[in-house]
C-alpha atoms as a PDB file:
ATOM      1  CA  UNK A   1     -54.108 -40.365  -7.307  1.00  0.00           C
ATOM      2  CA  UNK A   2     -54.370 -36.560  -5.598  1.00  0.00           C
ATOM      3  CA  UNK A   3     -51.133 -35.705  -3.847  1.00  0.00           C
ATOM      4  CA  UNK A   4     -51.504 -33.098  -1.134  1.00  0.00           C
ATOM      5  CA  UNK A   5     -48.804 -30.953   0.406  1.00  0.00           C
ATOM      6  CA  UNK A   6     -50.942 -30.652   3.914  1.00  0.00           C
ATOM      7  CA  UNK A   7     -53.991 -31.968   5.606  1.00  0.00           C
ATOM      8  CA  UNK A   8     -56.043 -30.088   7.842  1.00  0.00           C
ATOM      9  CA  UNK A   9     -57.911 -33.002  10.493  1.00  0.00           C
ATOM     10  CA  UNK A  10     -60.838 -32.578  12.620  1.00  0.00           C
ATOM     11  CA  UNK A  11     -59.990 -33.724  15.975  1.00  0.00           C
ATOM     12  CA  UNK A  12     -62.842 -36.341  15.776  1.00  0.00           C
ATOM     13  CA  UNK A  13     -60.615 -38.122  12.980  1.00  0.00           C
ATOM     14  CA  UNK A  14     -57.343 -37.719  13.826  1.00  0.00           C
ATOM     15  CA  UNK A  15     -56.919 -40.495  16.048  1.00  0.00           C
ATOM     16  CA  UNK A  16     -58.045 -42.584  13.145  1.00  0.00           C
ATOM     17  CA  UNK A  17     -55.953 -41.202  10.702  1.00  0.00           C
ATOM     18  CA  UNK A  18     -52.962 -41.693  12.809  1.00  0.00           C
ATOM     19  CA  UNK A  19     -54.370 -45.384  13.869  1.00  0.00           C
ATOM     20  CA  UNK A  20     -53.688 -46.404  10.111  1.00  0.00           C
ATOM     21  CA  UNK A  21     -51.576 -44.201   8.391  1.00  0.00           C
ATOM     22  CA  UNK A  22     -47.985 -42.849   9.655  1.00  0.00           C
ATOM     23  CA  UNK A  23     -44.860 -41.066   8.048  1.00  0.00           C
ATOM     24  CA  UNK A  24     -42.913 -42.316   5.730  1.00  0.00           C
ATOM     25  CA  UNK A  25     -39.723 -39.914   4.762  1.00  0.00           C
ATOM     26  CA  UNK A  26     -40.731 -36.449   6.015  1.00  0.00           C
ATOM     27  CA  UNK A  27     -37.605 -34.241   4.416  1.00  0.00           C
ATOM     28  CA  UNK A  28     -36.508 -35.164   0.927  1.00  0.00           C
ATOM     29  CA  UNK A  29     -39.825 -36.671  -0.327  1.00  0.00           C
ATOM     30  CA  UNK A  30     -42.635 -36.361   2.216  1.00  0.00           C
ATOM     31  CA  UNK A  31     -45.723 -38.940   2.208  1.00  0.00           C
ATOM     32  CA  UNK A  32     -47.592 -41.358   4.791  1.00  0.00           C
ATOM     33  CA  UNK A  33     -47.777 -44.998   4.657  1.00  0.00           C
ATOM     34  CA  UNK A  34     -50.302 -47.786   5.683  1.00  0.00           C
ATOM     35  CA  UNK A  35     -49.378 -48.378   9.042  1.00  0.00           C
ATOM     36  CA  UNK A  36     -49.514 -52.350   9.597  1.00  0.00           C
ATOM     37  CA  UNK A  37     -51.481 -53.240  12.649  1.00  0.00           C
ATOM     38  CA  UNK A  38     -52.412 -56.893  11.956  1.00  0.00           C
ATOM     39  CA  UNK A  39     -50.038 -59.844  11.209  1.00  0.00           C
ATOM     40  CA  UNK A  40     -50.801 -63.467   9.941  1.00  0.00           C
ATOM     41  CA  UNK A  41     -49.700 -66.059  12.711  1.00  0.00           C
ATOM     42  CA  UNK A  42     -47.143 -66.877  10.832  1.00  0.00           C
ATOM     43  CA  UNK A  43     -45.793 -63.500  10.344  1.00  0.00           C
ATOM     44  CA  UNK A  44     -46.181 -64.104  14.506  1.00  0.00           C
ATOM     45  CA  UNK A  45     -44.514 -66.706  14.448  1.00  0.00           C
ATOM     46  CA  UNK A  46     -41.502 -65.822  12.554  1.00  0.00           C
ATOM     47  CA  UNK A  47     -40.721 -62.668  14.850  1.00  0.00           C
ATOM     48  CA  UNK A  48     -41.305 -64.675  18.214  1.00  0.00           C
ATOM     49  CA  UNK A  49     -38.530 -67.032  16.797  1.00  0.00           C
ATOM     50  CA  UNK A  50     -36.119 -64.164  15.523  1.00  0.00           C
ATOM     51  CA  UNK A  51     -36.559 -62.280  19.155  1.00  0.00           C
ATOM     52  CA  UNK A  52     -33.325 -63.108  21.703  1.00  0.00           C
ATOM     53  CA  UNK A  53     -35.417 -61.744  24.705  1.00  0.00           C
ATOM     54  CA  UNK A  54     -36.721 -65.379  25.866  1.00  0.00           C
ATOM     55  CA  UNK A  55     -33.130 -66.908  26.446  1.00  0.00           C
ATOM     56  CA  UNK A  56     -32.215 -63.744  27.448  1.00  0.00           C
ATOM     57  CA  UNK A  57     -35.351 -63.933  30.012  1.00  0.00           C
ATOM     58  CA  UNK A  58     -34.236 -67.049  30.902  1.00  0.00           C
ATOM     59  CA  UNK A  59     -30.624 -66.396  31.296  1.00  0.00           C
ATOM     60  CA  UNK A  60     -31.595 -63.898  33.855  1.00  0.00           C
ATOM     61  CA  UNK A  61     -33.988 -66.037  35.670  1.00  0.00           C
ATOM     62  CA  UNK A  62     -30.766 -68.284  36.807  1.00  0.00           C
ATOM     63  CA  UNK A  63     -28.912 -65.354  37.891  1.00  0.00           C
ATOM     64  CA  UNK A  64     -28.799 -65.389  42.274  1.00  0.00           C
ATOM     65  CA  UNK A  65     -29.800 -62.111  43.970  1.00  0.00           C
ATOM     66  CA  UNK A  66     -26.394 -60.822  44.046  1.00  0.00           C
ATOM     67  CA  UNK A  67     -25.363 -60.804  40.504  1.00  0.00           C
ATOM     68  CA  UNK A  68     -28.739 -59.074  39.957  1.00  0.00           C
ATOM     69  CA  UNK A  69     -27.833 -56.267  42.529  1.00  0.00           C
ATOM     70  CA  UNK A  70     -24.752 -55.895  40.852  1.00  0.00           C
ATOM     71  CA  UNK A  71     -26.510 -55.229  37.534  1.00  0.00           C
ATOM     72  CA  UNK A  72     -28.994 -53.081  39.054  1.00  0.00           C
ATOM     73  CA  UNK A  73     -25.535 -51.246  40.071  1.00  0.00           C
ATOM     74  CA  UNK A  74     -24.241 -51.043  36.563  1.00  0.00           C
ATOM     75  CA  UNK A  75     -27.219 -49.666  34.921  1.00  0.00           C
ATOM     76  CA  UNK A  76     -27.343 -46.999  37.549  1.00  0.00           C
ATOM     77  CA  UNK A  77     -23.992 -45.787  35.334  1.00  0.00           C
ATOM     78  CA  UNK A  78     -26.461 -45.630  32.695  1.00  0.00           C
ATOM     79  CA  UNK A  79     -29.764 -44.374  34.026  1.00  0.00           C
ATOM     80  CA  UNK A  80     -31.266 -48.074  33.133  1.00  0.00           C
ATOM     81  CA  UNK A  81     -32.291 -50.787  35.942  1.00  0.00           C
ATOM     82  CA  UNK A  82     -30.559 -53.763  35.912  1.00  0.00           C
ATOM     83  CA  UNK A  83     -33.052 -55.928  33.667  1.00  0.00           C
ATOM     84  CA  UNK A  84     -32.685 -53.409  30.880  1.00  0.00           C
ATOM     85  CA  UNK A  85     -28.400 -52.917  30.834  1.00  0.00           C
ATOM     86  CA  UNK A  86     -28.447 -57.208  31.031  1.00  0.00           C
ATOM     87  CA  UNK A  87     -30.959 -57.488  28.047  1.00  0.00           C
ATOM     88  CA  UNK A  88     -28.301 -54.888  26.063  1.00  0.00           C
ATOM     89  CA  UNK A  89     -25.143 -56.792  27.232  1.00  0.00           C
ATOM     90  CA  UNK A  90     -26.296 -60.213  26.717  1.00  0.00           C
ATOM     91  CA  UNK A  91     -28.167 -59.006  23.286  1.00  0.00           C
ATOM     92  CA  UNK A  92     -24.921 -57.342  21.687  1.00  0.00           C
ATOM     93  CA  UNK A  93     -22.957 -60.786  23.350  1.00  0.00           C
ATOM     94  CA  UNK A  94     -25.143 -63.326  21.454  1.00  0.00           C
ATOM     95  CA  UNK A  95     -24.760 -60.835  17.652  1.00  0.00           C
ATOM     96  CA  UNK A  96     -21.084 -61.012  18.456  1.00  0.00           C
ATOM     97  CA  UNK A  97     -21.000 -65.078  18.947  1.00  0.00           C
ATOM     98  CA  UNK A  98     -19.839 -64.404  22.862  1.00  0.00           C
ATOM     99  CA  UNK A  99     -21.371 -67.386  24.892  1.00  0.00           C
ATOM    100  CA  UNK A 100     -22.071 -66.492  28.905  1.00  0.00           C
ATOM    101  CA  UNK A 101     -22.770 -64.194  30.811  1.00  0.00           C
ATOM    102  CA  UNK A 102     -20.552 -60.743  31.451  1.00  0.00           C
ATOM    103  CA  UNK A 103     -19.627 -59.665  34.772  1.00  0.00           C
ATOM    104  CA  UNK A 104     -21.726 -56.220  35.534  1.00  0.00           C
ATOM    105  CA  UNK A 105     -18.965 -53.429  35.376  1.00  0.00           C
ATOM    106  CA  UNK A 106     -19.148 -49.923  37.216  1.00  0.00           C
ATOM    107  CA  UNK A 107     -16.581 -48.667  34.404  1.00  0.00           C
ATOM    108  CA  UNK A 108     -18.154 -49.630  31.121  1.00  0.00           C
ATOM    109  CA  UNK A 109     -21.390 -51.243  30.252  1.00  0.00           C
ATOM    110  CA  UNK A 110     -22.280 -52.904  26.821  1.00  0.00           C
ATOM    111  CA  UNK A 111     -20.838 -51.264  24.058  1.00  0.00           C
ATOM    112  CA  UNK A 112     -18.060 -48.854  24.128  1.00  0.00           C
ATOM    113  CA  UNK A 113     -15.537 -47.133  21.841  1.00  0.00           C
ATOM    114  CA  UNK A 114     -12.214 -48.547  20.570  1.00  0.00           C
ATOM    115  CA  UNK A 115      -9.138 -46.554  19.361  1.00  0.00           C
ATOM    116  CA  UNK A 116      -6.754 -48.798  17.613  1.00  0.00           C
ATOM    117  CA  UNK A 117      -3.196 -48.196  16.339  1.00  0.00           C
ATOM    118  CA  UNK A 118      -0.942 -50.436  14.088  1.00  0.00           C
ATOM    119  CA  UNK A 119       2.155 -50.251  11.979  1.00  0.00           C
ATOM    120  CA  UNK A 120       2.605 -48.475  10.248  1.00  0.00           C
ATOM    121  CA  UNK A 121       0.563 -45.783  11.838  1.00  0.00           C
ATOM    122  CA  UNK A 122       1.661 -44.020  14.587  1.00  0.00           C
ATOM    123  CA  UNK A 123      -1.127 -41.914  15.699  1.00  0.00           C
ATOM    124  CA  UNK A 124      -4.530 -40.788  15.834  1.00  0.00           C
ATOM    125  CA  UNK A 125      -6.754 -38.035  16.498  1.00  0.00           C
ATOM    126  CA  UNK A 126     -10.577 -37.524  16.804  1.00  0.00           C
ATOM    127  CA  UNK A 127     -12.948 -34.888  17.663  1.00  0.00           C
ATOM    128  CA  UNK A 128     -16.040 -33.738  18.686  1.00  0.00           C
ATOM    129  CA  UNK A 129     -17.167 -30.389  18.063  1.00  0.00           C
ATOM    130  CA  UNK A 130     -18.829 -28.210  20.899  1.00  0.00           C
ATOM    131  CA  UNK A 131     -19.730 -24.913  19.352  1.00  0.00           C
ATOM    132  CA  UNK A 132     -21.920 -21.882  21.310  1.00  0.00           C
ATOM    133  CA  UNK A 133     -24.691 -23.424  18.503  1.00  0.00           C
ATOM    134  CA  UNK A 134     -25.116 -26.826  16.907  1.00  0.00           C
ATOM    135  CA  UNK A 135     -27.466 -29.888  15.970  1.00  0.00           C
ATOM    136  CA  UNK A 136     -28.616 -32.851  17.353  1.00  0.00           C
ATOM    137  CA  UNK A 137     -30.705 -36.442  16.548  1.00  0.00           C
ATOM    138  CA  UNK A 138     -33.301 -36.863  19.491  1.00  0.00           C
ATOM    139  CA  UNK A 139     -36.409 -39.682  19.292  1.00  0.00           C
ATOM    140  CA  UNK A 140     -39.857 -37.540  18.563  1.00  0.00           C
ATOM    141  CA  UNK A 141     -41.746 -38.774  21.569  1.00  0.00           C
ATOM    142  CA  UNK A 142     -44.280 -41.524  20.922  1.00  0.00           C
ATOM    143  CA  UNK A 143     -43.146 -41.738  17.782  1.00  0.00           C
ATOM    144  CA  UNK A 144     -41.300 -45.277  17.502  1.00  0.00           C
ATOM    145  CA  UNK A 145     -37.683 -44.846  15.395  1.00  0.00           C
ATOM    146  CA  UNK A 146     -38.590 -41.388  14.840  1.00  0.00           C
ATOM    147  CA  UNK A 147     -36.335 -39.154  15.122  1.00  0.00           C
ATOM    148  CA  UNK A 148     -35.776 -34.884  14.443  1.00  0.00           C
ATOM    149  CA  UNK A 149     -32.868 -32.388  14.408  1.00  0.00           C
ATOM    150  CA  UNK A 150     -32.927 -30.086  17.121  1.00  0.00           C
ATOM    151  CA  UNK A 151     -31.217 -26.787  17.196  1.00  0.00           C
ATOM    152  CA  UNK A 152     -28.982 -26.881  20.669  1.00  0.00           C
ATOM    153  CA  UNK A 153     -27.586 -23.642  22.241  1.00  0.00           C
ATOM    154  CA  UNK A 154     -24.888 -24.335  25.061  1.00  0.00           C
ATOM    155  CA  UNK A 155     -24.819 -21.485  27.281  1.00  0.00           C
ATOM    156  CA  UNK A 156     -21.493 -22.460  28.858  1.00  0.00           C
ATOM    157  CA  UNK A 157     -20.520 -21.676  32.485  1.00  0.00           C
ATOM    158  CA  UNK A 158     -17.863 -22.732  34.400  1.00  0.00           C
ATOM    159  CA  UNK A 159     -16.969 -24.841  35.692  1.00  0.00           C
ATOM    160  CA  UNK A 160     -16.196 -27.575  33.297  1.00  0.00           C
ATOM    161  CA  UNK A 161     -15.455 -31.245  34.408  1.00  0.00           C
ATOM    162  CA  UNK A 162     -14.067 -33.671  31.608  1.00  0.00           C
ATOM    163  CA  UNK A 163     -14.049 -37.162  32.451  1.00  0.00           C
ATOM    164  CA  UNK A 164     -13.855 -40.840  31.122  1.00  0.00           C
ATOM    165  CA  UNK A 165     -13.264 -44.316  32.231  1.00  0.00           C
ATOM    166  CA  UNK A 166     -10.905 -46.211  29.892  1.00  0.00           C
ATOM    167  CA  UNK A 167      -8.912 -48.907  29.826  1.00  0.00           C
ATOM    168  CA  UNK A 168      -5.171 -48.943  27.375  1.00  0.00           C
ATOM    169  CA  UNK A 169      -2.993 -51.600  26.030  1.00  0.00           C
ATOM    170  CA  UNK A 170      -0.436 -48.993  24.217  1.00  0.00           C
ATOM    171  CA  UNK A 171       3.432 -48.807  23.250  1.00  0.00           C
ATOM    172  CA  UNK A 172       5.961 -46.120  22.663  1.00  0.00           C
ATOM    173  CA  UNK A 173       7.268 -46.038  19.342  1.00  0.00           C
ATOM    174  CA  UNK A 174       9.334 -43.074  20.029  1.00  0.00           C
ATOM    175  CA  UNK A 175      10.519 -39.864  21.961  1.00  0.00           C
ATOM    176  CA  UNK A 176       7.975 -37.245  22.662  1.00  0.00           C
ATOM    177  CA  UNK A 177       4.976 -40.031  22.751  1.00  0.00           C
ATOM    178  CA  UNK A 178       1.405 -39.435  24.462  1.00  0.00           C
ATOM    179  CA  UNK A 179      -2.294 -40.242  24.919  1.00  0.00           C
ATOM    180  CA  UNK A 180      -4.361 -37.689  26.344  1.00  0.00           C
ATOM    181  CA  UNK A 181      -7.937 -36.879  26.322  1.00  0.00           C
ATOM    182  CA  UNK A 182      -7.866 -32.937  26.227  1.00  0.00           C
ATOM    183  CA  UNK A 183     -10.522 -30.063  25.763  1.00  0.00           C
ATOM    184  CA  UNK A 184      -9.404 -27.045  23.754  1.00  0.00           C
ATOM    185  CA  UNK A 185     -11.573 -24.301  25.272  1.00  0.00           C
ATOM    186  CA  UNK A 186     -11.537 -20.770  23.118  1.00  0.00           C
ATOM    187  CA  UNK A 187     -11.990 -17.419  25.006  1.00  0.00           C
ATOM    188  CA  UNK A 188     -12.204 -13.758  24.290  1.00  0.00           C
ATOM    189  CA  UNK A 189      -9.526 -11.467  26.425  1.00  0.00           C
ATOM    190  CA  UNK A 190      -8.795  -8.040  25.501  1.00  0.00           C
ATOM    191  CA  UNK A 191      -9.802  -7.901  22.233  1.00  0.00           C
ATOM    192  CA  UNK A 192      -7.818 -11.146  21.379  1.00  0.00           C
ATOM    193  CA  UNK A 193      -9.382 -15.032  20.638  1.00  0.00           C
ATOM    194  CA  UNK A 194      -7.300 -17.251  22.847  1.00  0.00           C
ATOM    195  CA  UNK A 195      -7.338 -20.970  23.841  1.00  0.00           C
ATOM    196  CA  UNK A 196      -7.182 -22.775  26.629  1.00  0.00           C
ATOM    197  CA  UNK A 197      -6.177 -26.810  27.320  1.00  0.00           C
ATOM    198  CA  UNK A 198      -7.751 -28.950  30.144  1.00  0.00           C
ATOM    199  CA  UNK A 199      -6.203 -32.386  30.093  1.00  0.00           C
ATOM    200  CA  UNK A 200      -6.277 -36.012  30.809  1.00  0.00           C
ATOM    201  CA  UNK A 201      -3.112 -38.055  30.028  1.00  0.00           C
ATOM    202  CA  UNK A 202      -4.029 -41.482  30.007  1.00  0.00           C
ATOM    203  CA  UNK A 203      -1.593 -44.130  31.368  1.00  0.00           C
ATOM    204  CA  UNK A 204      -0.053 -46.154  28.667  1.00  0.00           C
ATOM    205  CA  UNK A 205      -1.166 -49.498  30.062  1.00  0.00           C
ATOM    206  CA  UNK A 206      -4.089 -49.858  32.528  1.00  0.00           C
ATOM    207  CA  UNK A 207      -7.162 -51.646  33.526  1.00  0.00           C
ATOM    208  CA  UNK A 208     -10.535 -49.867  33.440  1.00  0.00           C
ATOM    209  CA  UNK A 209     -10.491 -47.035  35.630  1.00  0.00           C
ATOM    210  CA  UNK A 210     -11.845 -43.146  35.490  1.00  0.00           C
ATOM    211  CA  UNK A 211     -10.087 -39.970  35.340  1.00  0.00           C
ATOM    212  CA  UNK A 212     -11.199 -36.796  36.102  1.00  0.00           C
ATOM    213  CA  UNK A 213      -9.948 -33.013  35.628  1.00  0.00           C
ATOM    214  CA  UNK A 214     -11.740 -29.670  36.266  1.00  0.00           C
ATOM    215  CA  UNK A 215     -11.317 -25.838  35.314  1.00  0.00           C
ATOM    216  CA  UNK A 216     -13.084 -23.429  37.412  1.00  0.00           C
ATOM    217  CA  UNK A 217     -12.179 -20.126  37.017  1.00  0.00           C
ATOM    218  CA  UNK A 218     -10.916 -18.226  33.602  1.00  0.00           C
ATOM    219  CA  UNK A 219     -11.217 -14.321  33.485  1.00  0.00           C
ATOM    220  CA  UNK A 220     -12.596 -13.909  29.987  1.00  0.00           C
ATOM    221  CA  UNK A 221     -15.414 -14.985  27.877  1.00  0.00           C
ATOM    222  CA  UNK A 222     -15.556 -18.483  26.839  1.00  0.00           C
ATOM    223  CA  UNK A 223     -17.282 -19.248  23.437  1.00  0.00           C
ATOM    224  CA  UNK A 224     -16.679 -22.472  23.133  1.00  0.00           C
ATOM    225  CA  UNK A 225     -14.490 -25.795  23.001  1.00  0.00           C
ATOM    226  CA  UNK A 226     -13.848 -28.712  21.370  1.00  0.00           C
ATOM    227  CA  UNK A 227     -13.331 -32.056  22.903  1.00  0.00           C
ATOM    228  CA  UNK A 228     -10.150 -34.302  21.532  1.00  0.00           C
ATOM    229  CA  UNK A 229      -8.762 -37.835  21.987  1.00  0.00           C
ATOM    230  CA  UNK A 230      -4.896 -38.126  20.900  1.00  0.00           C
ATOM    231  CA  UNK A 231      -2.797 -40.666  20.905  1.00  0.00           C
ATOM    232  CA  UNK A 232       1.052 -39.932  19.140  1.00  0.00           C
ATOM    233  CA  UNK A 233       3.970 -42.000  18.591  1.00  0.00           C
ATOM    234  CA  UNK A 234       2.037 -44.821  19.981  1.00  0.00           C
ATOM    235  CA  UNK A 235       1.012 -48.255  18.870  1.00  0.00           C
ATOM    236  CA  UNK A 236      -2.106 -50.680  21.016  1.00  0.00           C
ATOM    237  CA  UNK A 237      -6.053 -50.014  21.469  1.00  0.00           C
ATOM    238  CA  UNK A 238      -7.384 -47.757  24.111  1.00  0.00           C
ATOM    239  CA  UNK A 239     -11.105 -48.353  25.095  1.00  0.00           C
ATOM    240  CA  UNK A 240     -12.896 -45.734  26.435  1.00  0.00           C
ATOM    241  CA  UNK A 241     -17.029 -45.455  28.118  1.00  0.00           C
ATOM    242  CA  UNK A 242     -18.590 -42.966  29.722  1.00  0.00           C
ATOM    243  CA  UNK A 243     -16.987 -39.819  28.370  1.00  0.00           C
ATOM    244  CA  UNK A 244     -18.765 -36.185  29.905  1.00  0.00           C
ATOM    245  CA  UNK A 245     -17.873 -32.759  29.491  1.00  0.00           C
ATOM    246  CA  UNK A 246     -19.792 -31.463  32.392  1.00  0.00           C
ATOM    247  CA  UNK A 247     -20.581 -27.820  32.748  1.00  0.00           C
ATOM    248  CA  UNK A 248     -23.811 -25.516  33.631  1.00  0.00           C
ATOM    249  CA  UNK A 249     -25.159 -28.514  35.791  1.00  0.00           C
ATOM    250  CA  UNK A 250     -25.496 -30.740  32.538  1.00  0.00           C
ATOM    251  CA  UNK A 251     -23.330 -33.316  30.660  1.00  0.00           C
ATOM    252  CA  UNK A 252     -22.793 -32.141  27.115  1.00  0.00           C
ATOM    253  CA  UNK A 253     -21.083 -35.068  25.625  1.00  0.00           C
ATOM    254  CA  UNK A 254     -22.614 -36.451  22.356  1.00  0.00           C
ATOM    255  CA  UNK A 255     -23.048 -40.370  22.208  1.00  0.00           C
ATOM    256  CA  UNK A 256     -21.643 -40.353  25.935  1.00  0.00           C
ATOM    257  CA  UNK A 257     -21.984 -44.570  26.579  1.00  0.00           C
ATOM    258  CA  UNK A 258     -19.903 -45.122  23.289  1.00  0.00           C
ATOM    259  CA  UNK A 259     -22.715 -47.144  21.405  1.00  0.00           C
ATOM    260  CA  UNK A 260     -21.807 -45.396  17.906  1.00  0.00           C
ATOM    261  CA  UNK A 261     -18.777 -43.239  18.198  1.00  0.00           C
ATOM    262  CA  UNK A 262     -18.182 -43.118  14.093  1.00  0.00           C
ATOM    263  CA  UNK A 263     -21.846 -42.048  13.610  1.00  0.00           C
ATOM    264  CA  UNK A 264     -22.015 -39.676  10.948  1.00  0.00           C
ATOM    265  CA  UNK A 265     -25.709 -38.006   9.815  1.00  0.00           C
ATOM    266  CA  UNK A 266     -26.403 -37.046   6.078  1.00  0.00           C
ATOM    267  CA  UNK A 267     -29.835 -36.220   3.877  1.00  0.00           C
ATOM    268  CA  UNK A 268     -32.046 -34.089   6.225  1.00  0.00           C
ATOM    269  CA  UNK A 269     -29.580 -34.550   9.034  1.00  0.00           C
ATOM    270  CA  UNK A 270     -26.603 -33.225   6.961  1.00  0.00           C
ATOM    271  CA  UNK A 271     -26.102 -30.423   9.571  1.00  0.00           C
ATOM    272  CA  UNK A 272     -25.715 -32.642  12.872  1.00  0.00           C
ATOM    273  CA  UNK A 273     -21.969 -32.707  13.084  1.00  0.00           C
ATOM    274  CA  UNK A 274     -20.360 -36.204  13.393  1.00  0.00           C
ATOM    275  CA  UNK A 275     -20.249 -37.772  17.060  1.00  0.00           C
ATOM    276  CA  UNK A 276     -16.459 -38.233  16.278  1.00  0.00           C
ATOM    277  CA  UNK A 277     -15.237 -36.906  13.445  1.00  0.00           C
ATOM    278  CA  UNK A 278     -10.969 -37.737  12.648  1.00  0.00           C
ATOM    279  CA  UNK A 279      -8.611 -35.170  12.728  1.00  0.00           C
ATOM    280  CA  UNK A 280      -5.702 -37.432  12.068  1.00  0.00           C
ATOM    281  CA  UNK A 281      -6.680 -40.942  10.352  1.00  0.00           C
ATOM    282  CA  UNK A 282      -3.312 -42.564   8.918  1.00  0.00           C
ATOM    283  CA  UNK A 283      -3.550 -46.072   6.979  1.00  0.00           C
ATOM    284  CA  UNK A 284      -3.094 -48.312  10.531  1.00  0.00           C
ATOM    285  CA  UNK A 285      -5.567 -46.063  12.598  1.00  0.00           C
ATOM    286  CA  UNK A 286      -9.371 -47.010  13.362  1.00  0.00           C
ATOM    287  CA  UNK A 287     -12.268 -46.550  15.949  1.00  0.00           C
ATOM    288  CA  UNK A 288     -15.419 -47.650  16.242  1.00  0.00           C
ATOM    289  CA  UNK A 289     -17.737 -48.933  18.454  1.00  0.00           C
ATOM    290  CA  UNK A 290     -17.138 -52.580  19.818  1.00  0.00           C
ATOM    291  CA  UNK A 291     -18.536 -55.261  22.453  1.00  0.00           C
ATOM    292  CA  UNK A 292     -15.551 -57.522  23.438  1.00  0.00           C
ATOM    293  CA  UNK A 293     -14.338 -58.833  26.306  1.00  0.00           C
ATOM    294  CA  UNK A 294     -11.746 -57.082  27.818  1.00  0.00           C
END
């Protein structure tokens, strides 16, 4: 068989290459596959019965106008109507053996992350890295599960918002104890490299609810900052959604909804740095990403 390192198509049969062939793995060893376009009924038949989406259909057909509207309001949280956050919720309930139906939340929606501490930890810390230049995963559009690294440059200008909604179920195991969700901002003044914190403490015990903080002004030039969750001297689960580090009119936050918070990216993706990556890890410390009713 001829193996080819690049293929020059006429327009007139590039639609049918691409009609029956696609990629394969396109970094380590690159080659194109037969794309598979027809399937035997009971091929058909086996996905329609693996699918969730027609109790899922169904479950949202009994729903009255008012629970709808109140999904519609969730997904606005999540730039999704409110068909597309229930078919999310209800699929991650039925993979986690949750029967019903969840109440639509303003505060978290579907998956979200989960920092958990037990003895004989006693803390945890996590970060994600926002450097002036870094990597990122995006979809390659109209190209289904495809996905390419992407160079990102964040020109940063103040000010910066940090925010989160969380919810905690924490206890002191000692003096000096704290959870806060904190940005360490670095800056250039007079010739020296400085840093700056803006900070959330989070309440040790507390329903879902959102906190806020802001830094407007800083005379210097900021380079960067990274963004930290840290929780000392303290034992419980903290759940957090929604996390945004908001400056020069964008959100910057990687993974912002929580859906994979331990995502980590390797082979062709090595250089995308880790949504979370642990600063502080101690046998009795986790996180993850979780859907469970709380």
């Amino acid at each position: 068989m001829a193996k080819v390192s690049y293929v020059d198509l006429l327009p007139t049969v590039e639609l049918k290459y691409y009609s029956n062939l696609t990629m394969a793995d396109r970094f380590i060893a690159p080659h194109v596959i037969m794309k598979k376009t027809f399937f035997s009924r009971k091929s058909v038949k086996g996905l329609t019965a693996r699918s969730l989406l027609p109790q899922i259909a169904t479950a949202w057909a009994t729903l009255s106008n008012a629970e709808k509207t109140a999904w519609t309001s969730a997904g606005v949280q999540r730039a999704l109507n409110g068909y597309r956050l229930f078919v999310a919720d209800m699929s991650a309930r039925i993979k986690n053996g949750i029967a019903g139906v969840a109440t639509p939340s303003l505060l978290h929606q579907s998956w979200f992350g989960k920092l958990k501490i037990t003895a004989p930890a006693e803390e945890i810390k996590i970060a994600q890295l926002h450097p002036a230049y870094y990597w990122v995963s995006q979809p390659v559009h109209g190209k289904k599960g495809q996905r390419v690294p992407i160079k990102v440059t964040e020109y940063f200008a103040l000010p910066l918002t940090i925010s989160l909604n969380y919810k905690s179920n924490l206890v002191s195991t000692g003096a000096g104890s704290f959870a806060k969700f904190y940005a360490e901002i670095w800056y250039s003044y007079q010739g020296q490299n400085l840093t700056k914190i803006l900070e959330i403490s989070l309440d040790a015990i507390t329903d879902w609810k959102n906190a806020t903080a802001t830094l407007s002004t800083q005379v210097s030039i900021i380079i960067g900052y990274n963004l930290y969750f840290h929780i000392y001297k303290m034992t419980g689960e903290l759940y957090i959604d929604n996390v945004k580090a908001t400056h020069s009119g964008q959100n910057w936050v990687r993974d912002t909804y929580c859906e994979d918070i331990l995502q980590t990216f390797s082979k062709a993706f090595y250089q995308i740095p880790d949504h979370w990556a642990p600063i502080t890890l101690p046998s009795g410390a986790e996180y993850d990403s979780v859907y469970e009713e709380v």
